[in-house]
N, C-alpha and C. Protein backbone atom coordinates (compact mmCIF):
# COMPACT_ATOMS: atom_id res chain seq x y z
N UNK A 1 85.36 11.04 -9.25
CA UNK A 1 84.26 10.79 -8.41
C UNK A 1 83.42 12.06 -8.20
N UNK A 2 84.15 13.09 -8.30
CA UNK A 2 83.79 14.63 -8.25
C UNK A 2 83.08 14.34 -9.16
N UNK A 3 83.19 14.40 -10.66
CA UNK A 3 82.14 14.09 -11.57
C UNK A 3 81.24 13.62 -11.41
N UNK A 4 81.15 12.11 -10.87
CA UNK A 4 79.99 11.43 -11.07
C UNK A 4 79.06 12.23 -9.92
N UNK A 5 79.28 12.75 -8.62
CA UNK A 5 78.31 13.14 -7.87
C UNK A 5 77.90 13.98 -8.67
N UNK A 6 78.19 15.37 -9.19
CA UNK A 6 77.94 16.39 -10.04
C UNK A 6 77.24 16.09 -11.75
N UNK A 7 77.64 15.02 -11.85
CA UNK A 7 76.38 14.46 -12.91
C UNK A 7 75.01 13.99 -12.43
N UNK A 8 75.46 13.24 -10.91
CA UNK A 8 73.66 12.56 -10.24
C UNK A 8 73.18 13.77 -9.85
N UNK A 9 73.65 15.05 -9.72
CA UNK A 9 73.16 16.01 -9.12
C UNK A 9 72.37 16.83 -10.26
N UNK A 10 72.94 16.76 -11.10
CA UNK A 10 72.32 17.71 -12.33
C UNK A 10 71.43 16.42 -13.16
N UNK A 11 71.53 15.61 -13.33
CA UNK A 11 70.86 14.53 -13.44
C UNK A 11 69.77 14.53 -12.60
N UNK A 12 69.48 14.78 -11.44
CA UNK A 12 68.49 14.88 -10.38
C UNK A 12 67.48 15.74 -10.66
N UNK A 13 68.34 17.00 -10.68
CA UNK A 13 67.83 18.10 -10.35
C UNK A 13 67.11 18.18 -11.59
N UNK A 14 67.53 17.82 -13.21
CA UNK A 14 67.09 18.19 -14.06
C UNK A 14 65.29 17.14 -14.16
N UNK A 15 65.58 16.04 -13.80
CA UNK A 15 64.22 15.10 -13.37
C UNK A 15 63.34 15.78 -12.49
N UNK A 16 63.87 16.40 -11.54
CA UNK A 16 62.74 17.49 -10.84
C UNK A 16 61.98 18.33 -11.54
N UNK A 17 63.10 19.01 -12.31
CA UNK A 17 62.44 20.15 -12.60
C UNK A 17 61.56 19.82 -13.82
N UNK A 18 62.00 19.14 -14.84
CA UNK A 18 61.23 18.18 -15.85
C UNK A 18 59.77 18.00 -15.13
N UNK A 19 59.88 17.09 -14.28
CA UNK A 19 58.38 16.68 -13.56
C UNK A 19 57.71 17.95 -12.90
N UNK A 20 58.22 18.53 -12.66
CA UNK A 20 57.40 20.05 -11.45
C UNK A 20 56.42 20.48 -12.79
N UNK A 21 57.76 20.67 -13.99
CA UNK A 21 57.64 21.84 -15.43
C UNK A 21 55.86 20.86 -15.54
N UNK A 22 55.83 19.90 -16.34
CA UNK A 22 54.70 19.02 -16.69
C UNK A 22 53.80 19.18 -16.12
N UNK A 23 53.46 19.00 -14.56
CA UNK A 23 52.78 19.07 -14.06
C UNK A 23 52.04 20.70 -13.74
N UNK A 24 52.94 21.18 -13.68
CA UNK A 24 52.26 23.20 -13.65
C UNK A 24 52.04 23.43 -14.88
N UNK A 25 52.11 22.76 -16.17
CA UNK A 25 51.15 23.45 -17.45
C UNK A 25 49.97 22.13 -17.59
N UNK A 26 49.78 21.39 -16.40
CA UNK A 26 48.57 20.51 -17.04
C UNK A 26 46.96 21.41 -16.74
N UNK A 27 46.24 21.38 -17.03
CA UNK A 27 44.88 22.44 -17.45
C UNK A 27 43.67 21.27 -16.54
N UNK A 28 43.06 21.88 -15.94
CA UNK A 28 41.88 21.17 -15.41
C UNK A 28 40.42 22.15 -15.94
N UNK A 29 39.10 20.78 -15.99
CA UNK A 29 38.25 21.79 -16.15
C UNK A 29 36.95 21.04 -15.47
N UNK A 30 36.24 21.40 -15.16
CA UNK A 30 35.18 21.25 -13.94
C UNK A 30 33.45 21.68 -14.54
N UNK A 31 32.69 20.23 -14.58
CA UNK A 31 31.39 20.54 -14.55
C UNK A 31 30.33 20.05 -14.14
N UNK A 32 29.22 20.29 -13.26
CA UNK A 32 28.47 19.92 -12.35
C UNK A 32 27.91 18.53 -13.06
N UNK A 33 27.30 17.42 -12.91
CA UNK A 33 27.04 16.49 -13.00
C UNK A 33 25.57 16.14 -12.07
N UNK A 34 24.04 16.88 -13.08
CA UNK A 34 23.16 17.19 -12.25
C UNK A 34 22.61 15.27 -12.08
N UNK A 35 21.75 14.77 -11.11
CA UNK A 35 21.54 13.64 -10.98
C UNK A 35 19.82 14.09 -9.84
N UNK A 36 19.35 12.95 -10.92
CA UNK A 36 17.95 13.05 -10.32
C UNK A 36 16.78 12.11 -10.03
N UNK A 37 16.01 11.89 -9.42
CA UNK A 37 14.41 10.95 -9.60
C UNK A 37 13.35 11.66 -9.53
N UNK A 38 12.36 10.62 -10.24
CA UNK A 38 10.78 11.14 -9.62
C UNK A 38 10.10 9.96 -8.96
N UNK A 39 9.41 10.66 -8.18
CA UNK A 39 8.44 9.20 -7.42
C UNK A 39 7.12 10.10 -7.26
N UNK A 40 6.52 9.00 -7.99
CA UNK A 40 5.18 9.40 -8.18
C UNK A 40 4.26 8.54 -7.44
N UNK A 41 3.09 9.38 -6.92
CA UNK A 41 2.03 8.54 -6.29
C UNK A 41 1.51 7.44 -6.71
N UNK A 42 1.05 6.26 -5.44
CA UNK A 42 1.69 4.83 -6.10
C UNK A 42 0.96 4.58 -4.61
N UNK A 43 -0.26 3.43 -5.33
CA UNK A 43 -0.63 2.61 -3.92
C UNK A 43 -0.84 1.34 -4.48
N UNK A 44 -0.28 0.62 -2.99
CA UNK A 44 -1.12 -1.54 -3.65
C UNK A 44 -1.90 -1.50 -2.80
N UNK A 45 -2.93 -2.29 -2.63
CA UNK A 45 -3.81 -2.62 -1.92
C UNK A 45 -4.41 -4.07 -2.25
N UNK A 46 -4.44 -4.47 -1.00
CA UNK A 46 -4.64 -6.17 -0.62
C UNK A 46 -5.76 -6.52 0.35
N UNK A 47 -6.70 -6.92 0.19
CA UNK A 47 -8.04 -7.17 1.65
C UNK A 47 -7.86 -8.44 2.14
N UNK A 48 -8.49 -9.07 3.10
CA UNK A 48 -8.59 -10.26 3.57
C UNK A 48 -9.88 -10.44 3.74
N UNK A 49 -10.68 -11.79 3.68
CA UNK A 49 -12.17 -11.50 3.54
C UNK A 49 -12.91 -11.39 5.44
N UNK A 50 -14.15 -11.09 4.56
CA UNK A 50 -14.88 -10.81 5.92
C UNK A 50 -15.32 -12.37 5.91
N UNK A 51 -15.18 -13.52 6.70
CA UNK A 51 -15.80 -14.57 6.51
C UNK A 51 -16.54 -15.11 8.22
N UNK A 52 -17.97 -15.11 7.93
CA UNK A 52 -18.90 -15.30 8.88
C UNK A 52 -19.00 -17.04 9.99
N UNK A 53 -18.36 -17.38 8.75
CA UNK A 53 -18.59 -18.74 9.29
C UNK A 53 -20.45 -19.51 9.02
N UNK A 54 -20.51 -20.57 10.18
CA UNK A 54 -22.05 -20.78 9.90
C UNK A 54 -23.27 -19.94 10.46
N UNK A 55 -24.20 -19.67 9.83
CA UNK A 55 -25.02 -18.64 10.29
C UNK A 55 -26.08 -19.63 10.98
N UNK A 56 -27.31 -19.16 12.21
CA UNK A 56 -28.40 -20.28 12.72
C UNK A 56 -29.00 -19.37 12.12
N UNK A 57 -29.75 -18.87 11.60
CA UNK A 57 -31.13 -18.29 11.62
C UNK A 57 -31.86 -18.51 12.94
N UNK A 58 -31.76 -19.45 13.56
CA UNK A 58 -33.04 -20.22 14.92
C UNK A 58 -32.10 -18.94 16.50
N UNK A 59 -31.16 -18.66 15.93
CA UNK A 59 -30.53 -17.87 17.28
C UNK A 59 -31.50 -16.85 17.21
N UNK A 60 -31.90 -16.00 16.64
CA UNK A 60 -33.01 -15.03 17.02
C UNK A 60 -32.19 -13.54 17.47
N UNK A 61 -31.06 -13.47 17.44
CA UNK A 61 -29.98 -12.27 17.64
C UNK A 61 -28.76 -12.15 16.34
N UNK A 62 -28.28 -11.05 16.63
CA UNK A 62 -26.88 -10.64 15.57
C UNK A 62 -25.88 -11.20 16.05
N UNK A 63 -25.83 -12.07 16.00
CA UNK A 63 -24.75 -13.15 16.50
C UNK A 63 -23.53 -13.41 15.65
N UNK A 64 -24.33 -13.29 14.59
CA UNK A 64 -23.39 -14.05 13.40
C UNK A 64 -21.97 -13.20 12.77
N UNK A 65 -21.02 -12.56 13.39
CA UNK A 65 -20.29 -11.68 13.17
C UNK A 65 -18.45 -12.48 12.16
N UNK A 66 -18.74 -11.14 11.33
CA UNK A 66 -16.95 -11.60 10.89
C UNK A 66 -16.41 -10.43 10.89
N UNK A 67 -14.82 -10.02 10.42
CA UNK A 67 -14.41 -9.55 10.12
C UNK A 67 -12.79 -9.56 9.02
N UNK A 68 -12.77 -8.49 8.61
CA UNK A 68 -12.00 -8.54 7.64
C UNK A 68 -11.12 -7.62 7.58
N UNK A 69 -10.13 -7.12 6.52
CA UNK A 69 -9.80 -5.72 6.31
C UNK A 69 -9.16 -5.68 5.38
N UNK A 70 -8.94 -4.47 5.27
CA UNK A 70 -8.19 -3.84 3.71
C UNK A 70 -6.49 -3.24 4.15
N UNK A 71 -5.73 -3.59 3.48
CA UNK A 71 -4.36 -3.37 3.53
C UNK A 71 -4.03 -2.34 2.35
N UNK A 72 -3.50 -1.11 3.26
CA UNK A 72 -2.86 -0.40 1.49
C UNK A 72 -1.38 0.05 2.16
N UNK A 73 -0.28 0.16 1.08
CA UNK A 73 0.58 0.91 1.13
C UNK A 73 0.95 1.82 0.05
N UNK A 74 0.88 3.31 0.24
CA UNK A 74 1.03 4.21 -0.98
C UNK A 74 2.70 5.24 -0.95
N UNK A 75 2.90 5.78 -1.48
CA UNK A 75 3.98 6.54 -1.28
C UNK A 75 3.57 7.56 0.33
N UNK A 76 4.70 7.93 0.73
CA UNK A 76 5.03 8.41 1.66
C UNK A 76 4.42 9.69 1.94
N UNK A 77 3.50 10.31 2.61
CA UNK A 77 3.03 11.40 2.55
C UNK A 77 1.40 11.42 1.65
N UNK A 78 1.00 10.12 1.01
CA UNK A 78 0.07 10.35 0.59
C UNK A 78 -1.26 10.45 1.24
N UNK A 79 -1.97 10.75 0.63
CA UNK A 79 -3.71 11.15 1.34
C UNK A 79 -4.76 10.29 0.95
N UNK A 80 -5.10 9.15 1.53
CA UNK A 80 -5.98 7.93 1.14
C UNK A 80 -7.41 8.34 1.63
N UNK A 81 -8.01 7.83 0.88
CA UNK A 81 -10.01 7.31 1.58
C UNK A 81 -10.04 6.02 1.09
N UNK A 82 -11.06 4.74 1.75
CA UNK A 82 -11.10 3.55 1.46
C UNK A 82 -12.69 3.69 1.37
N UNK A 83 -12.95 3.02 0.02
CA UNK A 83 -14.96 2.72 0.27
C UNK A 83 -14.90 1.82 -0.31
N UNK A 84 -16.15 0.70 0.32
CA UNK A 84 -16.70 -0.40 -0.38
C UNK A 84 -17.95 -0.24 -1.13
N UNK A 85 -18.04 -1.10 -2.34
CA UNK A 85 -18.83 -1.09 -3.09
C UNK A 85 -20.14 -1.56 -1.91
N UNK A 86 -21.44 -1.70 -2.52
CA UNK A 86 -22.45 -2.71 -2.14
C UNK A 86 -22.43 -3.85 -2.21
N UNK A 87 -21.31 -4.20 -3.41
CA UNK A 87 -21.33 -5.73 -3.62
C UNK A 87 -21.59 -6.27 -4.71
N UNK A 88 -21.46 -7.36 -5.35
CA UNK A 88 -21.94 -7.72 -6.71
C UNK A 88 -23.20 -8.00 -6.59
N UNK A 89 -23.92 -8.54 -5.36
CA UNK A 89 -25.61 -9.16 -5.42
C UNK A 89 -26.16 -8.27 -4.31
N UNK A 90 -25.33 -6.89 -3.96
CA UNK A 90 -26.30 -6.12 -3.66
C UNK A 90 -27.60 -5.27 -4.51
N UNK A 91 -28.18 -4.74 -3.73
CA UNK A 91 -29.16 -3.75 -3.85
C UNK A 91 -29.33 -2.62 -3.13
N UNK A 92 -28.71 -1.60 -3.32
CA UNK A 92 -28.62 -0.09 -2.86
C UNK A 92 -30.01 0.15 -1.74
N UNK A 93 -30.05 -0.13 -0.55
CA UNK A 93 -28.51 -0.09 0.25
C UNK A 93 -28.51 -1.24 0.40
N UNK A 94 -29.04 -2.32 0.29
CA UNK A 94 -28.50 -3.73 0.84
C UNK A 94 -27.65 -4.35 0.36
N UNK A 95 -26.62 -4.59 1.39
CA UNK A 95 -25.94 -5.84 0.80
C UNK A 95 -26.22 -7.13 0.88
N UNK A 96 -26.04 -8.09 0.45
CA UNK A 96 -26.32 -9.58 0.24
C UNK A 96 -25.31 -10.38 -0.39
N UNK A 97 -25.33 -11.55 0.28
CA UNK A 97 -24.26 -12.99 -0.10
C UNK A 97 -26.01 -13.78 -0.65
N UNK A 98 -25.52 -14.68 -1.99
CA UNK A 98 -26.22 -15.78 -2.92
C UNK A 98 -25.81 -16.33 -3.08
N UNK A 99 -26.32 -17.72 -3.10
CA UNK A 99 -26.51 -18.82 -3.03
C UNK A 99 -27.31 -19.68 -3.91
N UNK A 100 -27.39 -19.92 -5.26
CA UNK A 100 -28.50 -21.12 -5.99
C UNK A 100 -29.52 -19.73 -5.93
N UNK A 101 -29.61 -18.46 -6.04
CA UNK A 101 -30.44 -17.32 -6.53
C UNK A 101 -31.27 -17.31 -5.03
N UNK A 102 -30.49 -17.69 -3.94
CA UNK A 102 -31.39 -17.31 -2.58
C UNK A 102 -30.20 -16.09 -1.94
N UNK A 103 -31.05 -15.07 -1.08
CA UNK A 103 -30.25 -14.07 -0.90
C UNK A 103 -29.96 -13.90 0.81
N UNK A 104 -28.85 -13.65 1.54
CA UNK A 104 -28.67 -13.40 3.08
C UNK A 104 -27.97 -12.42 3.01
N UNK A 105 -29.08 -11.18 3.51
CA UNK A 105 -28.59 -10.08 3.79
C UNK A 105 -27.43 -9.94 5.20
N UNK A 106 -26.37 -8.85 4.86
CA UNK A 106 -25.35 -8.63 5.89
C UNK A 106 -25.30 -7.03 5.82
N UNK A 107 -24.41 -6.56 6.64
CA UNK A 107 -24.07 -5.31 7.21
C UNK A 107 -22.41 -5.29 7.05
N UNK A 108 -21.97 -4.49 6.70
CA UNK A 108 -20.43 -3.90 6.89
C UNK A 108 -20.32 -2.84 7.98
N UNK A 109 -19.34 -2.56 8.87
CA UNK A 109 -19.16 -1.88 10.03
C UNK A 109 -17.95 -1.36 9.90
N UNK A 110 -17.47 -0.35 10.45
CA UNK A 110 -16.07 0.35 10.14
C UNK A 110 -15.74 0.51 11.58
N UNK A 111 -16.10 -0.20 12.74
CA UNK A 111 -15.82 -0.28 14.18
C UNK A 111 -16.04 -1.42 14.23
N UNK A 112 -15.25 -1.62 15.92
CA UNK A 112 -15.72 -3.13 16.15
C UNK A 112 -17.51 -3.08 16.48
N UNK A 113 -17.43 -2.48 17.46
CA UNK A 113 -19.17 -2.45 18.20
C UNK A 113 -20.12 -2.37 17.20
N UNK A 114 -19.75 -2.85 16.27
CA UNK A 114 -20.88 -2.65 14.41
C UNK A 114 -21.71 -1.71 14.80
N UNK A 115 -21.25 -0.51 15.13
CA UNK A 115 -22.72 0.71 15.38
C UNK A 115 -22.45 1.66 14.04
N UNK A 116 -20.95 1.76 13.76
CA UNK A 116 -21.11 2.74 12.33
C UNK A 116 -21.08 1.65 11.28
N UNK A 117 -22.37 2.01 10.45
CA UNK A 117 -22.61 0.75 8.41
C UNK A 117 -21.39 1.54 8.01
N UNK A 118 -20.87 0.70 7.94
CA UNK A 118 -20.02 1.14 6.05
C UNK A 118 -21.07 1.20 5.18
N UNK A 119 -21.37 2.66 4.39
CA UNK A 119 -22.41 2.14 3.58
C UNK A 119 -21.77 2.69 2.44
N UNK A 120 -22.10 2.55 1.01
CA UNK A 120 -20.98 2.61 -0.34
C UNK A 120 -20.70 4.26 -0.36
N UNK A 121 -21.40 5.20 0.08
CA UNK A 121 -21.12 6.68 0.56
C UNK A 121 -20.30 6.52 1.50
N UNK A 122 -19.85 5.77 2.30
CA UNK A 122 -18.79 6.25 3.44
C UNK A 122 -17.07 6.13 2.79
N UNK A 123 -16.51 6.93 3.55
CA UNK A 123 -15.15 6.60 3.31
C UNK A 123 -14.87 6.79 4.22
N UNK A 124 -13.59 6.28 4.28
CA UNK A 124 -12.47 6.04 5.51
C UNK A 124 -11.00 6.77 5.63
N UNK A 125 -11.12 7.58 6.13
CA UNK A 125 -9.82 8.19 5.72
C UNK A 125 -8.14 7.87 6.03
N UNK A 126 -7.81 7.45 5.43
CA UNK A 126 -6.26 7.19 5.71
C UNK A 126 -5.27 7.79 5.90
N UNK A 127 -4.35 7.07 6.12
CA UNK A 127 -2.71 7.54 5.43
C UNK A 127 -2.14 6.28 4.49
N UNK A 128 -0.55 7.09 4.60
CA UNK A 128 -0.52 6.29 3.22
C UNK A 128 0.10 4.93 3.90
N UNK A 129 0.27 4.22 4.45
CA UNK A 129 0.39 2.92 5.06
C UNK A 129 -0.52 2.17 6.12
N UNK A 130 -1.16 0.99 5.72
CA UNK A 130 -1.89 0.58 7.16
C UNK A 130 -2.91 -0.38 7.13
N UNK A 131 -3.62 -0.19 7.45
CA UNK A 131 -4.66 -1.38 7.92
C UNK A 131 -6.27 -0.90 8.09
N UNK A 132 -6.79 -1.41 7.75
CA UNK A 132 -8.41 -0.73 7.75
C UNK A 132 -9.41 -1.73 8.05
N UNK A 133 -9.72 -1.91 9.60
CA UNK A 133 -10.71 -3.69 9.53
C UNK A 133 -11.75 -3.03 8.65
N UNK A 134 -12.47 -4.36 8.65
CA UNK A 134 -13.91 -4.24 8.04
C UNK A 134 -14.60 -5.31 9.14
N UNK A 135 -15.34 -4.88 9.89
CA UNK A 135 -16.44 -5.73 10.82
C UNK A 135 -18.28 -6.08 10.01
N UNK A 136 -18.02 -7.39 9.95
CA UNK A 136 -19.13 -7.51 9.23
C UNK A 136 -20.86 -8.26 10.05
N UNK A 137 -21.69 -8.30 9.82
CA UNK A 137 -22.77 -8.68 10.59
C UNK A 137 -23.63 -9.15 9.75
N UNK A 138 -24.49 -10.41 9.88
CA UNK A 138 -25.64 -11.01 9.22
C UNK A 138 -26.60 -10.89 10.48
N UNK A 139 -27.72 -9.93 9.84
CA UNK A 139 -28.86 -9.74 10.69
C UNK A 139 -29.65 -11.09 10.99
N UNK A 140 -29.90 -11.18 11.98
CA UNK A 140 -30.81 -12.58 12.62
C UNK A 140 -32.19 -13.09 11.97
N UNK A 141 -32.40 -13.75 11.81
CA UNK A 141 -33.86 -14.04 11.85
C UNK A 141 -34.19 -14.73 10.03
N UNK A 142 -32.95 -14.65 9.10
CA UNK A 142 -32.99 -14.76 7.77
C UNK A 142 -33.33 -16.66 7.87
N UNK A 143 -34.46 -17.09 7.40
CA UNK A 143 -34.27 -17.90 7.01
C UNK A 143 -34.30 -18.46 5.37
N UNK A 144 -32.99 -18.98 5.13
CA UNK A 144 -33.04 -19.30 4.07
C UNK A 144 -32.45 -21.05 3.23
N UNK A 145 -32.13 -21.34 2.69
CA UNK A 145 -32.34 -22.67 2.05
C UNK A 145 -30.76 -22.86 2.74
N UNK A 146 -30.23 -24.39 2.84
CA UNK A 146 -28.46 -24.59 3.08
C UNK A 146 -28.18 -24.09 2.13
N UNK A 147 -27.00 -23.55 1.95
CA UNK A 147 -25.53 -22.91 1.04
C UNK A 147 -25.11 -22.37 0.93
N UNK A 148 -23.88 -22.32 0.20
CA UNK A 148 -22.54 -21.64 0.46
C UNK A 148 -22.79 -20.50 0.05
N UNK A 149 -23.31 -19.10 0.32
CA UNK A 149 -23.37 -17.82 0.15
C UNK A 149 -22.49 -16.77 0.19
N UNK A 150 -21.87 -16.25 -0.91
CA UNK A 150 -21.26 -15.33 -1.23
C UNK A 150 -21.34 -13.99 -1.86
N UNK A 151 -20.29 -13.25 -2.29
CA UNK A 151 -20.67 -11.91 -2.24
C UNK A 151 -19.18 -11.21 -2.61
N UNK A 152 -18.80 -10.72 -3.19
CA UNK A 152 -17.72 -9.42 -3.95
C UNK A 152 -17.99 -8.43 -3.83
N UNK A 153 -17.23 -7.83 -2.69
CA UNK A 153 -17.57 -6.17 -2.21
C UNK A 153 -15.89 -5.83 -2.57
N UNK A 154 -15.85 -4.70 -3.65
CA UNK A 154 -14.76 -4.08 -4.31
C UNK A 154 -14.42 -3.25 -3.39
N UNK A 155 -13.28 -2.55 -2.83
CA UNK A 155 -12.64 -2.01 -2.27
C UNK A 155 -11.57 -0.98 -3.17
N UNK A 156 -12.10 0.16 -3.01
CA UNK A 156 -11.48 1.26 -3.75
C UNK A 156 -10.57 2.42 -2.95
N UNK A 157 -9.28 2.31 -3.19
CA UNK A 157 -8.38 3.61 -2.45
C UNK A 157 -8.88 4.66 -3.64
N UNK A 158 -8.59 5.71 -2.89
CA UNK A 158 -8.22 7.02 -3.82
C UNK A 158 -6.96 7.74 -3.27
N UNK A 159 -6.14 8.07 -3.44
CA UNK A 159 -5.36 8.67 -3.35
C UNK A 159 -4.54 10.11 -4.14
């Protein structure tokens, strides 16, 4: 019985030292693993229209008001201006909505109180997320034929 303990013992001991031995000549080696992005300047932009509704001509005041606005979101930290064109059936400076080749002049405003024109020289200065109304006005007194009068005013970020 003396034996057999003295065999599990050297039997033991020799499994230790076996496993210790293996493990103290295994070799490690180590190297950085660089990891990266780029994000580059980057805007969407979305408007909603300026829509007036029905105009009287017979009111005899600036009555006839809409509004609209321009939506942008750009990367984080960026530096926006917003300008509108004149329009597709403008005429520098007027803008105008047509109809069957009849013309109703309007106004763009960059406040509510329509006292500052958006005029195609203005810009608006931003940031890079947000909201930009557009207040619009048909001057009084236009008389012109019934119809549906329209108008495409482009909206340009720069960033």
């Amino acid at each position: 019985m003396k034996l057999t303990r003295t065999c599990l013992f050297l039997v033991s001991t020799t499994a230790l030292v076996i496993g210790a031995s293996a493990s103290a000549f295994a070799d490690t080696a180590t190297q950085n693993l660089a990891v990266s992005a780029t994000i580059s300047k980057a805007c969407v932009i979305t408007t909603s229209p300026v829509a007036f509704g029905v105009y009287d001509f017979t009111s005899g005041t600036d009555n006839d008001h809409g509004a609209g606005g321009v939506v942008f979101n750009c990367t984080k930290g960026t530096a926006t201006t917003i300008q509108l064109s004149i329009g597709t059936n403008g005429s520098a400076p007027q803008r105008r909505m047509v109809a069957s080749g009849n013309y109703l002049n309007y106004k763009l405003f960059s406040d509510s109180t329509r006292n500052t024109e958006w005029t195609t020289a203005a810009t608006i200065p931003g940031v890079d997320v947000g909201t930009v109304s557009v207040y619009g006005r048909i001057p009084a007194g236009q008389n012109q034929p019934a119809g549906s009068y329209t108008d495409t005013v482009v909206a340009t970020i720069t960033f």
